[in-house]
C-alpha atoms as a PDB file:
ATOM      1  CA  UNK A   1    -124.589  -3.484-124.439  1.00  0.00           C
ATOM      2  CA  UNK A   2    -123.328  -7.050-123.863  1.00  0.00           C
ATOM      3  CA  UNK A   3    -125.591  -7.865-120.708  1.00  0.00           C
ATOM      4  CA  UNK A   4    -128.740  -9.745-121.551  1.00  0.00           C
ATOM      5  CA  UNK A   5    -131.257 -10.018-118.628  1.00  0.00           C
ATOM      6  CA  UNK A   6    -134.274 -11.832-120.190  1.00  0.00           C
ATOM      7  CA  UNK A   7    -133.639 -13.883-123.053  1.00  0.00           C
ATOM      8  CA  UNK A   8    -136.384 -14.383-125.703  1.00  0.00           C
ATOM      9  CA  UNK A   9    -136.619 -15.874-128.782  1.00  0.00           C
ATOM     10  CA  UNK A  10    -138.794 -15.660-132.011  1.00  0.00           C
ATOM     11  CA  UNK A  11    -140.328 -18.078-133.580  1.00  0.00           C
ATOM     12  CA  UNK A  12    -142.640 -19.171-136.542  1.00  0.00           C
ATOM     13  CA  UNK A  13    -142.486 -19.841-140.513  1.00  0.00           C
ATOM     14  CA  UNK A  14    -140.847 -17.643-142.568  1.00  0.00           C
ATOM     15  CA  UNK A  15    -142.457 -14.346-143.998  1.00  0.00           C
ATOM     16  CA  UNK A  16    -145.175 -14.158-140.784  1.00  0.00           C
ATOM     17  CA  UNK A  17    -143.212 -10.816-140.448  1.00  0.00           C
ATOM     18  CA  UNK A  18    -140.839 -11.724-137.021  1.00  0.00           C
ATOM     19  CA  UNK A  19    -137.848  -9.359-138.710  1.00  0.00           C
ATOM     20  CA  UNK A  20    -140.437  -6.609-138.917  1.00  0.00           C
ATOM     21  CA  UNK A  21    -141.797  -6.864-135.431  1.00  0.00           C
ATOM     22  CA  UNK A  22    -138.545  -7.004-133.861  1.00  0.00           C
ATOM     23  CA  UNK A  23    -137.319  -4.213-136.036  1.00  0.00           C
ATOM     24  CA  UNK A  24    -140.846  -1.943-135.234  1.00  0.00           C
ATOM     25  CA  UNK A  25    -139.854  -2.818-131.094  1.00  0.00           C
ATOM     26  CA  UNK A  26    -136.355  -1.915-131.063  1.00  0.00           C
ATOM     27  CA  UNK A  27    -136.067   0.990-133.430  1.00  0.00           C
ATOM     28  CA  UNK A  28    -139.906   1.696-133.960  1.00  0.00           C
ATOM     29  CA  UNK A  29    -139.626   1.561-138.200  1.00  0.00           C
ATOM     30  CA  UNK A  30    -141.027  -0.561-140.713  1.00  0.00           C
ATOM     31  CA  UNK A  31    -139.252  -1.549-144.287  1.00  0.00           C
ATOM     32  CA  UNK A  32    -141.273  -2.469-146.967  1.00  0.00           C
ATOM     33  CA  UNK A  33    -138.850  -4.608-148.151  1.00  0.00           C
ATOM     34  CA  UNK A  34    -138.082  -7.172-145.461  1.00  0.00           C
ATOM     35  CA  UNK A  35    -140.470  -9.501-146.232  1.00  0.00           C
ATOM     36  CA  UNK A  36    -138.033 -10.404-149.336  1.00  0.00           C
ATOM     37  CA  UNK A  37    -135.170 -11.183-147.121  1.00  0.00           C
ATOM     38  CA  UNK A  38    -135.320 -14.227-145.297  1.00  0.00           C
ATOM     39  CA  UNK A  39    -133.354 -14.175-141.985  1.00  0.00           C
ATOM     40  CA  UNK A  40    -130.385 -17.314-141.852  1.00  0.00           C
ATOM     41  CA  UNK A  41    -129.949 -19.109-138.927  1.00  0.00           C
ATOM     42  CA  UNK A  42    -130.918 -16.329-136.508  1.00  0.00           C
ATOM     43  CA  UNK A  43    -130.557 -12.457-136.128  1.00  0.00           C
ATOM     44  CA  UNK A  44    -129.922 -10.850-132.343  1.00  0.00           C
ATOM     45  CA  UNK A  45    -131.400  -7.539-130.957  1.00  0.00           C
ATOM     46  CA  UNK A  46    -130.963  -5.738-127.950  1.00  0.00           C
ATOM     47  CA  UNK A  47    -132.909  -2.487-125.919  1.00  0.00           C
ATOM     48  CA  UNK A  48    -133.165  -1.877-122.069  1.00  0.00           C
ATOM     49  CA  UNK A  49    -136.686  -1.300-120.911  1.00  0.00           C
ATOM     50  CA  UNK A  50    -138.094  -0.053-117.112  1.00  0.00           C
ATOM     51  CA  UNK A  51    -140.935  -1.802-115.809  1.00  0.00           C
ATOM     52  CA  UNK A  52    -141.055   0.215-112.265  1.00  0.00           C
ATOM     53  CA  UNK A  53    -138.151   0.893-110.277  1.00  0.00           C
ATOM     54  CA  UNK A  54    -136.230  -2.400-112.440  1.00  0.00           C
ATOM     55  CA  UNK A  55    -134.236  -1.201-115.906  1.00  0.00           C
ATOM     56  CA  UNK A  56    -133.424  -4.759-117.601  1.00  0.00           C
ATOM     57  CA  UNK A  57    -132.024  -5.543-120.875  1.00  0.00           C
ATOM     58  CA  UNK A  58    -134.211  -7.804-123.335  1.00  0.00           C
ATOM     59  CA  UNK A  59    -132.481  -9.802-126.185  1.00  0.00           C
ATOM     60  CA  UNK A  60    -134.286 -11.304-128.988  1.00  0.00           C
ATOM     61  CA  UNK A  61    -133.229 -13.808-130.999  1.00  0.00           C
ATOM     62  CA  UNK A  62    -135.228 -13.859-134.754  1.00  0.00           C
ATOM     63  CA  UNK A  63    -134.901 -16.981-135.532  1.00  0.00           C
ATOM     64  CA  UNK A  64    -135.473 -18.600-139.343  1.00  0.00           C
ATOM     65  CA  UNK A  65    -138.425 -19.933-140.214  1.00  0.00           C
ATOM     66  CA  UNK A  66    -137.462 -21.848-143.116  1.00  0.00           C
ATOM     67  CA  UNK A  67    -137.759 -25.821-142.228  1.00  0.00           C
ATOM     68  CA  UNK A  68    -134.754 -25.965-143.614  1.00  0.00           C
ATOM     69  CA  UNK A  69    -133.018 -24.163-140.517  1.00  0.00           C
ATOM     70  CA  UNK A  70    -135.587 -26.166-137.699  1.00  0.00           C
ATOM     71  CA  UNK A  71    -132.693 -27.632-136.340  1.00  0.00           C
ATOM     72  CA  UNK A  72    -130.447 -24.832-136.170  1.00  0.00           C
ATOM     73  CA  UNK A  73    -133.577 -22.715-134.220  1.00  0.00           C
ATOM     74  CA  UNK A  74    -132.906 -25.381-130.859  1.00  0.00           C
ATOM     75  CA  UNK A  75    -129.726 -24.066-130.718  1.00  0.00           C
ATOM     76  CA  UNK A  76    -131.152 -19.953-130.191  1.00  0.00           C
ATOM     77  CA  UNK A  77    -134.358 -20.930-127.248  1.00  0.00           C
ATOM     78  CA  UNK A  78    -131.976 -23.078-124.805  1.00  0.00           C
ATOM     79  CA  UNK A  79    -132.242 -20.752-122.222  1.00  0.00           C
ATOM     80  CA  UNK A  80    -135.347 -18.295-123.604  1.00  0.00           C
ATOM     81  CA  UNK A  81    -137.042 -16.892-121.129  1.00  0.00           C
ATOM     82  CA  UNK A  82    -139.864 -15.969-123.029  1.00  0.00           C
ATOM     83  CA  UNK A  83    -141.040 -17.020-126.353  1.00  0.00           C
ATOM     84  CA  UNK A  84    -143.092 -15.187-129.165  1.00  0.00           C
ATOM     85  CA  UNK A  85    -144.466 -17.466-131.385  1.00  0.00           C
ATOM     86  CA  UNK A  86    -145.906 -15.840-134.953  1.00  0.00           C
ATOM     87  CA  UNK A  87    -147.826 -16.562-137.140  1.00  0.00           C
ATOM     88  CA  UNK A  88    -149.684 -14.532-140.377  1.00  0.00           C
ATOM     89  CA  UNK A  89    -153.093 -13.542-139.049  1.00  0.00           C
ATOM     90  CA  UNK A  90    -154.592 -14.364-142.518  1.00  0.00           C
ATOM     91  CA  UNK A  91    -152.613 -17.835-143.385  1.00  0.00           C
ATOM     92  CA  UNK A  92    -153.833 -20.983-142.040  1.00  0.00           C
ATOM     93  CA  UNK A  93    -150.814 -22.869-143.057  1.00  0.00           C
ATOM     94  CA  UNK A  94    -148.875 -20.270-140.996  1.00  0.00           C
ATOM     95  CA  UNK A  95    -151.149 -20.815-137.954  1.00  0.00           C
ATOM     96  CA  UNK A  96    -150.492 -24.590-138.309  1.00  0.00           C
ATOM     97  CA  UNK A  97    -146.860 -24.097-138.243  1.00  0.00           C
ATOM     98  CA  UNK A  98    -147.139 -21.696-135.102  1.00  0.00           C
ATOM     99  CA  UNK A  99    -148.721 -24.803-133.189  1.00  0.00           C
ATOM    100  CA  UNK A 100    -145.714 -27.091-134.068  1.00  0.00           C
ATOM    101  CA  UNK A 101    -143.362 -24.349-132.851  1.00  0.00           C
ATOM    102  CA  UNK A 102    -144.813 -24.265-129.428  1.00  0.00           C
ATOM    103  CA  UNK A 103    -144.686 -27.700-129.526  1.00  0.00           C
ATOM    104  CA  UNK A 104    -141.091 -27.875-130.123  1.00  0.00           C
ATOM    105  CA  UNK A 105    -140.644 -25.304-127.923  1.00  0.00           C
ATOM    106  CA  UNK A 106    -141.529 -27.129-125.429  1.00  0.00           C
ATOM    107  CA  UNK A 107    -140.159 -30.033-125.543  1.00  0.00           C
ATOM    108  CA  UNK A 108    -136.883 -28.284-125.548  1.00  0.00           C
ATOM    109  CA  UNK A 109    -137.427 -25.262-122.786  1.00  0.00           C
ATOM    110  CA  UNK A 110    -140.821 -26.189-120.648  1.00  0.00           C
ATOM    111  CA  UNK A 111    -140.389 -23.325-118.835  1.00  0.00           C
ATOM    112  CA  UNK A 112    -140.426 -21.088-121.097  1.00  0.00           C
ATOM    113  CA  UNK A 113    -143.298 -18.531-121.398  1.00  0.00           C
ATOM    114  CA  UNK A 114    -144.734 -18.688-124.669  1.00  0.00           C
ATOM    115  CA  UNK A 115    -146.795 -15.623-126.078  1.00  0.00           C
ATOM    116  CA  UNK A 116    -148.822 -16.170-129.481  1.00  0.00           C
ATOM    117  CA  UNK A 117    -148.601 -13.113-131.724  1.00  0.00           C
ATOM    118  CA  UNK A 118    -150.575 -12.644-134.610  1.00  0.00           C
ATOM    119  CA  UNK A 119    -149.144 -10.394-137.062  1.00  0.00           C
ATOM    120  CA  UNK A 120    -150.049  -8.037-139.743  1.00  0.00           C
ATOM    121  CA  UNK A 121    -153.413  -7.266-138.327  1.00  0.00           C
ATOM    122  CA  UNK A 122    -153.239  -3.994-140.927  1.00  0.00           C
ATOM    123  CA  UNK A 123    -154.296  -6.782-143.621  1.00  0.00           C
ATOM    124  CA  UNK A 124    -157.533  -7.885-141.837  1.00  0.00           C
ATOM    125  CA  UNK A 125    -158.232  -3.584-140.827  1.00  0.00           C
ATOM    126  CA  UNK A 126    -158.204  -3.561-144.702  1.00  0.00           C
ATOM    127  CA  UNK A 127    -160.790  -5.905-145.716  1.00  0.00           C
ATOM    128  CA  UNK A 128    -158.729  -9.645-145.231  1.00  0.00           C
ATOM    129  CA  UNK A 129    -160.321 -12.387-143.594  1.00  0.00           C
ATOM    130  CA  UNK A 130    -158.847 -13.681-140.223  1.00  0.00           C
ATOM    131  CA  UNK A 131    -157.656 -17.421-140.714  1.00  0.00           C
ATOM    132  CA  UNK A 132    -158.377 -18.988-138.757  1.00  0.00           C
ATOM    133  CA  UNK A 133    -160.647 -17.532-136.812  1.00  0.00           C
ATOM    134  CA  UNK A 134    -159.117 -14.945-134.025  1.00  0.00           C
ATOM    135  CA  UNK A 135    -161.452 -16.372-131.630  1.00  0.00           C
ATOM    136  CA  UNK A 136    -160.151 -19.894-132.298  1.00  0.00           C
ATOM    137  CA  UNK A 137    -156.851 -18.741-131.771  1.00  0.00           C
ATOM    138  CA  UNK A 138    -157.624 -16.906-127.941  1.00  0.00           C
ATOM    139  CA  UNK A 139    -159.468 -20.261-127.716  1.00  0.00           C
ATOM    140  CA  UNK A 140    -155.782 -22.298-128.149  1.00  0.00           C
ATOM    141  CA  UNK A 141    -153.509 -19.626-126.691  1.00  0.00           C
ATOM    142  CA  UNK A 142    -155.882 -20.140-123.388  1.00  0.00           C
ATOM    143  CA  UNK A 143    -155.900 -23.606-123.531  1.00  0.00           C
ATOM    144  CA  UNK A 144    -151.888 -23.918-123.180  1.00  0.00           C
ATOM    145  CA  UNK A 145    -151.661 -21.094-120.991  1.00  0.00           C
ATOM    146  CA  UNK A 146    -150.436 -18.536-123.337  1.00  0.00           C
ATOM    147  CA  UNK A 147    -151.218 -14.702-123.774  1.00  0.00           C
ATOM    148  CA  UNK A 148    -152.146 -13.475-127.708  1.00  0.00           C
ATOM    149  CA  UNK A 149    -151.783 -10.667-128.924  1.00  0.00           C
ATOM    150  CA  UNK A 150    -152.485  -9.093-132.875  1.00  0.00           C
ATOM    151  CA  UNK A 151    -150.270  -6.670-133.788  1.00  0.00           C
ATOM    152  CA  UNK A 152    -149.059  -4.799-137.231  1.00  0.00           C
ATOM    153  CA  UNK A 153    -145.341  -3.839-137.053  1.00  0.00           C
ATOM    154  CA  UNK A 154    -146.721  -1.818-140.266  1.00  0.00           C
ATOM    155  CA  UNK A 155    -148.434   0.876-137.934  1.00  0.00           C
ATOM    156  CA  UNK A 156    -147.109  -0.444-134.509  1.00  0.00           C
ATOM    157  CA  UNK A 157    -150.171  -1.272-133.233  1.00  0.00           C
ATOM    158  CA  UNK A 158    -149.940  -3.286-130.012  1.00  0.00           C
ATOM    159  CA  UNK A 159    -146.035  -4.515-130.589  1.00  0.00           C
ATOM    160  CA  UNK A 160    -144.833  -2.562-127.655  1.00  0.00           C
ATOM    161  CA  UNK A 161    -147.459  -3.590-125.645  1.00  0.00           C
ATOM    162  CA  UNK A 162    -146.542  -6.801-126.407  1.00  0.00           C
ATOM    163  CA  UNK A 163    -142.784  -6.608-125.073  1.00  0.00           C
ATOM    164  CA  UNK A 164    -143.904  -4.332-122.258  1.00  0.00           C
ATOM    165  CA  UNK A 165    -146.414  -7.632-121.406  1.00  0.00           C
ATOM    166  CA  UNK A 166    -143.446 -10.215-121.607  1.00  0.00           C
ATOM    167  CA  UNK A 167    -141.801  -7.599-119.710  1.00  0.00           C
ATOM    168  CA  UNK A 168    -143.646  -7.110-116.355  1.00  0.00           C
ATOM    169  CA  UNK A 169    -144.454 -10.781-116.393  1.00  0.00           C
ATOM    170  CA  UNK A 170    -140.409 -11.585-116.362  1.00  0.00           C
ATOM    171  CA  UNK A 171    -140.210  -9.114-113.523  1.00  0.00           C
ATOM    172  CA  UNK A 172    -143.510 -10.311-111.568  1.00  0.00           C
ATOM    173  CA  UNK A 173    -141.556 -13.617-111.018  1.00  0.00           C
ATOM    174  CA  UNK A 174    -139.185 -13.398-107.825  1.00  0.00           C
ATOM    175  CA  UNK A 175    -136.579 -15.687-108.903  1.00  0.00           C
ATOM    176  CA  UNK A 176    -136.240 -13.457-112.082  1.00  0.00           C
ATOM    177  CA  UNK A 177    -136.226 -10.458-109.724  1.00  0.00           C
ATOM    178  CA  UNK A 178    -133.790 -11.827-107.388  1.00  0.00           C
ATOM    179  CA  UNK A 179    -131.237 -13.013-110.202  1.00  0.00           C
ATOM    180  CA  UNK A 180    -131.427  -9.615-111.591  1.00  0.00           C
ATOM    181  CA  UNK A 181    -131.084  -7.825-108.877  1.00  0.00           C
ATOM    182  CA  UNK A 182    -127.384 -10.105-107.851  1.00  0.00           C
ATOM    183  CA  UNK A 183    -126.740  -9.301-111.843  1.00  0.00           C
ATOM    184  CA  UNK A 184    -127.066  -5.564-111.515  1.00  0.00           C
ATOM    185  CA  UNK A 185    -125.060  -5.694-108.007  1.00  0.00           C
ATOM    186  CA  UNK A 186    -122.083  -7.250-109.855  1.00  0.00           C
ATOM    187  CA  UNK A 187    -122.084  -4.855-112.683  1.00  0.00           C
ATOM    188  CA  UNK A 188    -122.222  -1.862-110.433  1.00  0.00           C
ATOM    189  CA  UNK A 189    -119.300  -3.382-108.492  1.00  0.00           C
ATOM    190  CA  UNK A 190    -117.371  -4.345-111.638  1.00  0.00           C
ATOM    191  CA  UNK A 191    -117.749  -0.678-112.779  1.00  0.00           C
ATOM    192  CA  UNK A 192    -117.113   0.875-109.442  1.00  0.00           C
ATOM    193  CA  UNK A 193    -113.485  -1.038-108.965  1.00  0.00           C
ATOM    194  CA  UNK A 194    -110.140   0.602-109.708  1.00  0.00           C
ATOM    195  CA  UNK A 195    -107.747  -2.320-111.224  1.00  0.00           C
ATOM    196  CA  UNK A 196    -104.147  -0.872-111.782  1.00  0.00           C
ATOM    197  CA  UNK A 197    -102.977  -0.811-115.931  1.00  0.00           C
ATOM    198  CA  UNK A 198    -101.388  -3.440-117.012  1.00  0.00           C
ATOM    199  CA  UNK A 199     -97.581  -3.210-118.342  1.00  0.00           C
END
């Protein structure tokens, strides 16, 4: 699969659980043990999904979140489409980092829809506090124009209708439509030509 149709990128600090969510999307399992393993510079995904009549190809970048690799993460949202911005639904100091991500973001890619995911919303069905408060977070996410959504890539709960979301709102917007659409046209032709061997 080396087409990529809608572009988006991960972001937020390190152990918020981005590896997992990706990993519960495209192959619908959860490790235990990711949370030890901190992604470098940035890991790439790919799965084609049907919203309708359109069958598109979504690739997501997971992106570090060390600080360390801030500078590196520029480099892997030129060009996103989409972002999903994480944080740890029961660490403030990841929630605070989640707000300097968007802000980064865009500066960088203003065009770019941003989506505010909380993860690990198993913790908080268990007895853990929210922090901050999940209504404080719809409160920002609303006030920049975003869509949230809490998820657990633990159980799965709401991380496909998370992508599916990103999904139909890429293929709501005509441009996007139109572009894929003159994509798929040039693929089918591609395939469909008979080229003589070489030699």
């Amino acid at each position: 699969m080396n087409r990529v149709d809608l572009k988006i990128v991960l972001l937020g600090s390190e152990d918020v659980g981005k590896t997992s969510l990706l990993q519960r999307f495209i192959s619908d399992r959860f490790n235990e043990n990711l949370p030890h393993q901190n992604t470098i510079g940035a890991a790439f995904a790919a799965k084609e999904v049907c919203v309708g009549d359109a069958k598109f190809v979504l690739g997501v970048w997971d992106t570090a979140g060390s600080e360390r690799y801030e500078a590196m993460s520029k480099i892997y949202y030129r060009g996103a489409k989409a972002a999903i911005v994480c944080y740890d639904a029961t660490n403030i100091n990841s929630w605070n980092r989640a707000r300097f991500w968007v802000r980064e973001l865009r500066s960088v890619e203003e065009e770019c829809i941003v989506y505010i995911c909380g993860t690990k919303k198993d913790l908080i069905d268990g007895g853990e506090a929210a922090n901050p408060d999940i209504d404080i977070v719809e409160k920002y996410a609303n006030g920049i124009q975003s869509k949230f959504y809490l998820t657990s890539s633990k159980n799965g709960e709401n991380v496909a209708e998370l992508f599916h979301e990103i999904s139909k709102d890429y293929i709501s917007n005509p441009n996007n439509l139109r572009s894929l659409e003159e994509t798929i046209s040039l693929t089918k032709e591609a395939k469909e030509s008979h080229c003589c061997p070489l030699g």
